[in-house]
C-alpha atoms as a PDB file:
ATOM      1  CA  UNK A   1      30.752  17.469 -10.076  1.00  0.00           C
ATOM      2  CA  UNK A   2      30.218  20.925  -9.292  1.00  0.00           C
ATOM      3  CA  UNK A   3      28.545  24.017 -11.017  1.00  0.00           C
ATOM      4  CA  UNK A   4      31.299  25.843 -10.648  1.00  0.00           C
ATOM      5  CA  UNK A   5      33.801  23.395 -12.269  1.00  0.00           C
ATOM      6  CA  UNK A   6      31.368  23.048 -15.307  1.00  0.00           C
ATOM      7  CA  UNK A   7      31.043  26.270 -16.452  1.00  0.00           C
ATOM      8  CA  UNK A   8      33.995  28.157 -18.803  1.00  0.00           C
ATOM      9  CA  UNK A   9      35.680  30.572 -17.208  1.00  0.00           C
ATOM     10  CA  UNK A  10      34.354  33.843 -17.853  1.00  0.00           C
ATOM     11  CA  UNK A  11      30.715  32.507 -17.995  1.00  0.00           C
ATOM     12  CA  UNK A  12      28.384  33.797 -14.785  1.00  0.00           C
ATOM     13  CA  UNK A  13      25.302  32.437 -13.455  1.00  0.00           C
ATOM     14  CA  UNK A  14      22.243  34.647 -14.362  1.00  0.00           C
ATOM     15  CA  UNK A  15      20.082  33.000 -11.586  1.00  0.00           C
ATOM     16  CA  UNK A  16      20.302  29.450  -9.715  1.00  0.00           C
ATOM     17  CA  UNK A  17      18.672  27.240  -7.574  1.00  0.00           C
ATOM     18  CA  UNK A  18      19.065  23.820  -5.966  1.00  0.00           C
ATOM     19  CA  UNK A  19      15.943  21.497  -7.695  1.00  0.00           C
ATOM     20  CA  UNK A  20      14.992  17.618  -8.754  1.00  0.00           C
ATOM     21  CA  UNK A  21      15.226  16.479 -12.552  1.00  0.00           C
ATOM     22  CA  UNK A  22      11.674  14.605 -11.672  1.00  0.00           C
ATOM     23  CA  UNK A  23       8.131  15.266 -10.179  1.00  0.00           C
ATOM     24  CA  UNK A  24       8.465  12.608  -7.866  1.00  0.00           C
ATOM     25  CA  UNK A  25      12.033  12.955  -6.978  1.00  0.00           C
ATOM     26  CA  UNK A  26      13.116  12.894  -2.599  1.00  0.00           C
ATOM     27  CA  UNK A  27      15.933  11.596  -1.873  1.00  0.00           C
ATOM     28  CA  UNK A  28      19.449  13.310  -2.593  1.00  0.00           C
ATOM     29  CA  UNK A  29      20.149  11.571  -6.063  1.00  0.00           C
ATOM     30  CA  UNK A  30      17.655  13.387  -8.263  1.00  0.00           C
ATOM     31  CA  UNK A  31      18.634  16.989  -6.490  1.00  0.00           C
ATOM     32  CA  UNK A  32      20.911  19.128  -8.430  1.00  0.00           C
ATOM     33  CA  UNK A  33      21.766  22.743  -8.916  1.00  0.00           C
ATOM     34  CA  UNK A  34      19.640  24.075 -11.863  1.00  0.00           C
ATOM     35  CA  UNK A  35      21.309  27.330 -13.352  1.00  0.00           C
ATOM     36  CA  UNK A  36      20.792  29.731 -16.223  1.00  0.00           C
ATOM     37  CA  UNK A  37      24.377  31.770 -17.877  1.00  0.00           C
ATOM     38  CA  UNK A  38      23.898  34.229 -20.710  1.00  0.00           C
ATOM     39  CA  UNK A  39      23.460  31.243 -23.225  1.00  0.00           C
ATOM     40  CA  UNK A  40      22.566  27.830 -21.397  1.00  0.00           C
ATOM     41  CA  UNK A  41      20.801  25.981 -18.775  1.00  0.00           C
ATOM     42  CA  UNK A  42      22.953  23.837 -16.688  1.00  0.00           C
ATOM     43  CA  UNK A  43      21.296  21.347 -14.435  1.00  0.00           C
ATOM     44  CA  UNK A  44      24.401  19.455 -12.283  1.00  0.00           C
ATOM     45  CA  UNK A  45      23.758  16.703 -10.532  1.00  0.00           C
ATOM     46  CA  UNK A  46      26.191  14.153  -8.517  1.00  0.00           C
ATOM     47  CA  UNK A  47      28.256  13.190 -11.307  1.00  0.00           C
ATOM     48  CA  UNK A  48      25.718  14.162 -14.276  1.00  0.00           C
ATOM     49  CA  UNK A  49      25.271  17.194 -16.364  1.00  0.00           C
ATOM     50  CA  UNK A  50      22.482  18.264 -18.655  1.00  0.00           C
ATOM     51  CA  UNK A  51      23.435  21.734 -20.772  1.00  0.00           C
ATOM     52  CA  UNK A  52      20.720  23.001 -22.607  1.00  0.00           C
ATOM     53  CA  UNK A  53      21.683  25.670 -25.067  1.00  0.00           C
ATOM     54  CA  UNK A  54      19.075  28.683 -24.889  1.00  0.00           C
ATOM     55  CA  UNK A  55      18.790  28.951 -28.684  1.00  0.00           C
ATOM     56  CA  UNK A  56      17.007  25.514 -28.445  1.00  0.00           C
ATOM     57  CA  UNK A  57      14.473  26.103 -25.812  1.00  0.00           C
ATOM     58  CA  UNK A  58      11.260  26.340 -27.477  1.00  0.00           C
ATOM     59  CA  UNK A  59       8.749  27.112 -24.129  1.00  0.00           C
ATOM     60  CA  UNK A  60       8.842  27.209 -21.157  1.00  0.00           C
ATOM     61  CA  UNK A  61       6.334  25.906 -18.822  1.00  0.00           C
ATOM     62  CA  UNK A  62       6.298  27.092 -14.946  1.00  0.00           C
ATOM     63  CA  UNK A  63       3.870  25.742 -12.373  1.00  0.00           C
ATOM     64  CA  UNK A  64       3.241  27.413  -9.227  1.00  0.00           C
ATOM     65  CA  UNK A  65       3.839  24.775  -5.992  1.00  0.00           C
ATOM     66  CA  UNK A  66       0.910  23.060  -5.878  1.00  0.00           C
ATOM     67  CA  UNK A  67      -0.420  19.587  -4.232  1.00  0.00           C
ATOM     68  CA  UNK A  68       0.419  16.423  -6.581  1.00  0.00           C
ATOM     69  CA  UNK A  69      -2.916  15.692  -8.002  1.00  0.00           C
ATOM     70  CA  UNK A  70      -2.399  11.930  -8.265  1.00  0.00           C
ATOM     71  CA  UNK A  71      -1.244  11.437  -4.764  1.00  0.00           C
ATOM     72  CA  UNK A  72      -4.858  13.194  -3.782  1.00  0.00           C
ATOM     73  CA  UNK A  73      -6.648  10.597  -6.016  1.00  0.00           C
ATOM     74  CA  UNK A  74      -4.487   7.420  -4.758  1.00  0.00           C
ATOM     75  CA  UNK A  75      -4.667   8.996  -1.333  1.00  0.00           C
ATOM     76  CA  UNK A  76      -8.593   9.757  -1.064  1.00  0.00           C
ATOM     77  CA  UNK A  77      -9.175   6.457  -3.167  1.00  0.00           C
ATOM     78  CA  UNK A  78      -7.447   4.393  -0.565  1.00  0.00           C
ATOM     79  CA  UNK A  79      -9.120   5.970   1.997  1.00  0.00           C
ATOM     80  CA  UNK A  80     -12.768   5.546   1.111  1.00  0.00           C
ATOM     81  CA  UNK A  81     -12.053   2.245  -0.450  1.00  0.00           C
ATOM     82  CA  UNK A  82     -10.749   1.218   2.937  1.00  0.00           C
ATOM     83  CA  UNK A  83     -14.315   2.962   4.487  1.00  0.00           C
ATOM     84  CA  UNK A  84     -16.171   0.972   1.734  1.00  0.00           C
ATOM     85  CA  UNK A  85     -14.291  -2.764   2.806  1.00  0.00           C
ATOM     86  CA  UNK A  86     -14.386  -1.866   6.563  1.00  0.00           C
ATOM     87  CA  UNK A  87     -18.544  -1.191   6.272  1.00  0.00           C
ATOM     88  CA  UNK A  88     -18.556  -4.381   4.185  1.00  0.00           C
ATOM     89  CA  UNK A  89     -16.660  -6.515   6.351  1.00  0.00           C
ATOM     90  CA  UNK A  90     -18.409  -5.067   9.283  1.00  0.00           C
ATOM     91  CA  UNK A  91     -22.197  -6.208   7.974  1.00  0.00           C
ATOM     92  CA  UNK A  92     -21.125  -9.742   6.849  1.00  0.00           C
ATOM     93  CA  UNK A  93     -18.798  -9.982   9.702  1.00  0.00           C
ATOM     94  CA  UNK A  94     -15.660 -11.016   8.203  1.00  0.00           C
ATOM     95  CA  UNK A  95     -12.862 -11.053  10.547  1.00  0.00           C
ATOM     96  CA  UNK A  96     -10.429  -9.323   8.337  1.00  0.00           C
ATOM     97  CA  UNK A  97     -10.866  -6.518   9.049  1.00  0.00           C
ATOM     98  CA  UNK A  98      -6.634  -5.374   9.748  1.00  0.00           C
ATOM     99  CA  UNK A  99      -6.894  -5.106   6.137  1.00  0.00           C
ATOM    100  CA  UNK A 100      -8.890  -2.259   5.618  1.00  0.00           C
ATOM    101  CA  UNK A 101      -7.621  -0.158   8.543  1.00  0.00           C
ATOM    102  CA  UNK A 102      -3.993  -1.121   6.503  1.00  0.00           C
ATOM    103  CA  UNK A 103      -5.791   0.129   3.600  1.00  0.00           C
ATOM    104  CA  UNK A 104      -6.470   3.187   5.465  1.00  0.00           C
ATOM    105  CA  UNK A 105      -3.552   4.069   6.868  1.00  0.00           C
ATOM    106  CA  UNK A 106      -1.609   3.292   3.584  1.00  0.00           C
ATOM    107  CA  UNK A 107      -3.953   6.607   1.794  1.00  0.00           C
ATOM    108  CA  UNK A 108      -3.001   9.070   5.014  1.00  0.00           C
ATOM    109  CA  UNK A 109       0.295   7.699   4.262  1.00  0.00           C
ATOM    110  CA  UNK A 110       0.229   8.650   0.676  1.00  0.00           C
ATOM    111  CA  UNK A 111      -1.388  12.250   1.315  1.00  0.00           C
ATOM    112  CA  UNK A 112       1.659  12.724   3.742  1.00  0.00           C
ATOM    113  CA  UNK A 113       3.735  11.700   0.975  1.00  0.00           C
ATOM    114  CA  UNK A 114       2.228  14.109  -1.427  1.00  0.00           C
ATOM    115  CA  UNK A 115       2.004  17.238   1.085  1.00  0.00           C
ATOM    116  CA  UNK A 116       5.865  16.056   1.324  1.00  0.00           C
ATOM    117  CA  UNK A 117       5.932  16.468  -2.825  1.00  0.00           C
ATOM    118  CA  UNK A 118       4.519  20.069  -2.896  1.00  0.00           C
ATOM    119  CA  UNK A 119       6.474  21.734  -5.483  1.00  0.00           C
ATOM    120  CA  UNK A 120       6.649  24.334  -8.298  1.00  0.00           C
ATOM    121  CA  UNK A 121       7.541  22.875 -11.657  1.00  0.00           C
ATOM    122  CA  UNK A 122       9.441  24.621 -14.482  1.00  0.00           C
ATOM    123  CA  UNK A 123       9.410  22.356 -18.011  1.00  0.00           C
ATOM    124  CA  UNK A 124      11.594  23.475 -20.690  1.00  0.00           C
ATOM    125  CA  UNK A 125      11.225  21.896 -24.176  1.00  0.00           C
ATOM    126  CA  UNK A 126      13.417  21.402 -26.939  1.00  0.00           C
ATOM    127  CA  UNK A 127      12.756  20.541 -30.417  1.00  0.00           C
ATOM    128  CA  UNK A 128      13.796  16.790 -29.304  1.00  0.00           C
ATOM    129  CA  UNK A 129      12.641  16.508 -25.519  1.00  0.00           C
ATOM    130  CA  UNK A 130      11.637  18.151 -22.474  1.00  0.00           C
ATOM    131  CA  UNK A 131      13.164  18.969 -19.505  1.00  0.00           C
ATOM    132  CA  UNK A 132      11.197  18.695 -16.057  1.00  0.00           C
ATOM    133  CA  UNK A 133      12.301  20.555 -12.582  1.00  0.00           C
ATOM    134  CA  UNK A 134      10.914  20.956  -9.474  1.00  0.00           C
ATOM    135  CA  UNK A 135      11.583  22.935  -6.641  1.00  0.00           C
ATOM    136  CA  UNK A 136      10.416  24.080  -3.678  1.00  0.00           C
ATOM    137  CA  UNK A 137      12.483  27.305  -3.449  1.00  0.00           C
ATOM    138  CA  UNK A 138      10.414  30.223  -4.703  1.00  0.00           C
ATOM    139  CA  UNK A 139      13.689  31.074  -6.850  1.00  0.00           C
ATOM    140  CA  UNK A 140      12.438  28.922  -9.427  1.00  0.00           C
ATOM    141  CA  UNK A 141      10.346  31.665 -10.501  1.00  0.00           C
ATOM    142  CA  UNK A 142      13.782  33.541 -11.144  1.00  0.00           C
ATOM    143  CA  UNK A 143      15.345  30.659 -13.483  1.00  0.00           C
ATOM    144  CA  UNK A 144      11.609  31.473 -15.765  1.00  0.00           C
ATOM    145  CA  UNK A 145      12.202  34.916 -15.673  1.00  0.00           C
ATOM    146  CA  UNK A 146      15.893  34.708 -16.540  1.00  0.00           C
ATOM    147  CA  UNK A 147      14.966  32.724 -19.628  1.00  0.00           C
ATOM    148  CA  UNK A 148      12.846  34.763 -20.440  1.00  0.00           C
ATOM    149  CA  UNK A 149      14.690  38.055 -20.283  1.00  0.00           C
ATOM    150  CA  UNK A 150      17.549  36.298 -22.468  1.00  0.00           C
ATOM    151  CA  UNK A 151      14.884  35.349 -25.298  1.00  0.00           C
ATOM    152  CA  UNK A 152      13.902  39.337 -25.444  1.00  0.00           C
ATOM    153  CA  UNK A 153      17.859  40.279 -25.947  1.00  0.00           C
END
């Protein structure tokens, strides 16, 4: 489904931009087309639609892109663990050691991943849940600053 077969007729789109429903979201299923009108949020998505009337939204949350903390831990974590094992290994000469330099290249792997993740984050919430997007269009900002000019009128 499209944005543009969602909304009613006479209802425009205050600001828009395409975005994931999740932190951790790459491939083309989570990405939608997030979009504020004069009363709603409308996140499309494939075949899926979450409408969020403005009246409901409680705060909003934005975070500025920024690296995915817990891909630096996991990433660093696998790295120096794989140091650790391959000094280990090394002293007591152990022939394994494949499995730390897999160990290593598994937490390179997993910073790529999270330079690959870099993202701003918007979170709306609702008296009964919160909504999550990411983005890495700088528009984003716009969809915060749209909601907020339509909690002011």
């Amino acid at each position: 489904m499209r944005l543009d077969e969602y909304l009613q007729k006479n209802e425009s789109i205050v600001a828009g931009v395409e975005a994931y429903d999740t932190r951790h979201g790459m491939s083309e299923s989570r990405k939608g087309k997030l979009a504020v009108t004069s009363n709603r949020v409308v996140f499309v998505r494939q075949k899926g639609v979450s409408d969020i009337s403005l009246h409901g939204v409680n705060s909003i949350e934005y975070e500025a892109p920024r690296y995915p903390r817990d891909y630096l831990y996991w990433g660093c974590g696998l790295i120096c663990g794989s140091i650790l094992l391959f000094t280990v290994l090394s002293i007591f000469q152990i022939p394994l050691l494949g499995l730390a330099v897999i160990g290593f290249l598994s937490g390179v792997a997993v910073l790529i991943v999270g330079f690959l993740l870099r993202r701003a984050v918007l979170t709306l919430h609702t008296p009964n849940s919160s909504f999550e997007f990411t983005s890495k269009d700088e528009r984003l900002t716009n969809i915060a600053h749209a909601l907020r000019g339509r909690e002011t009128q």
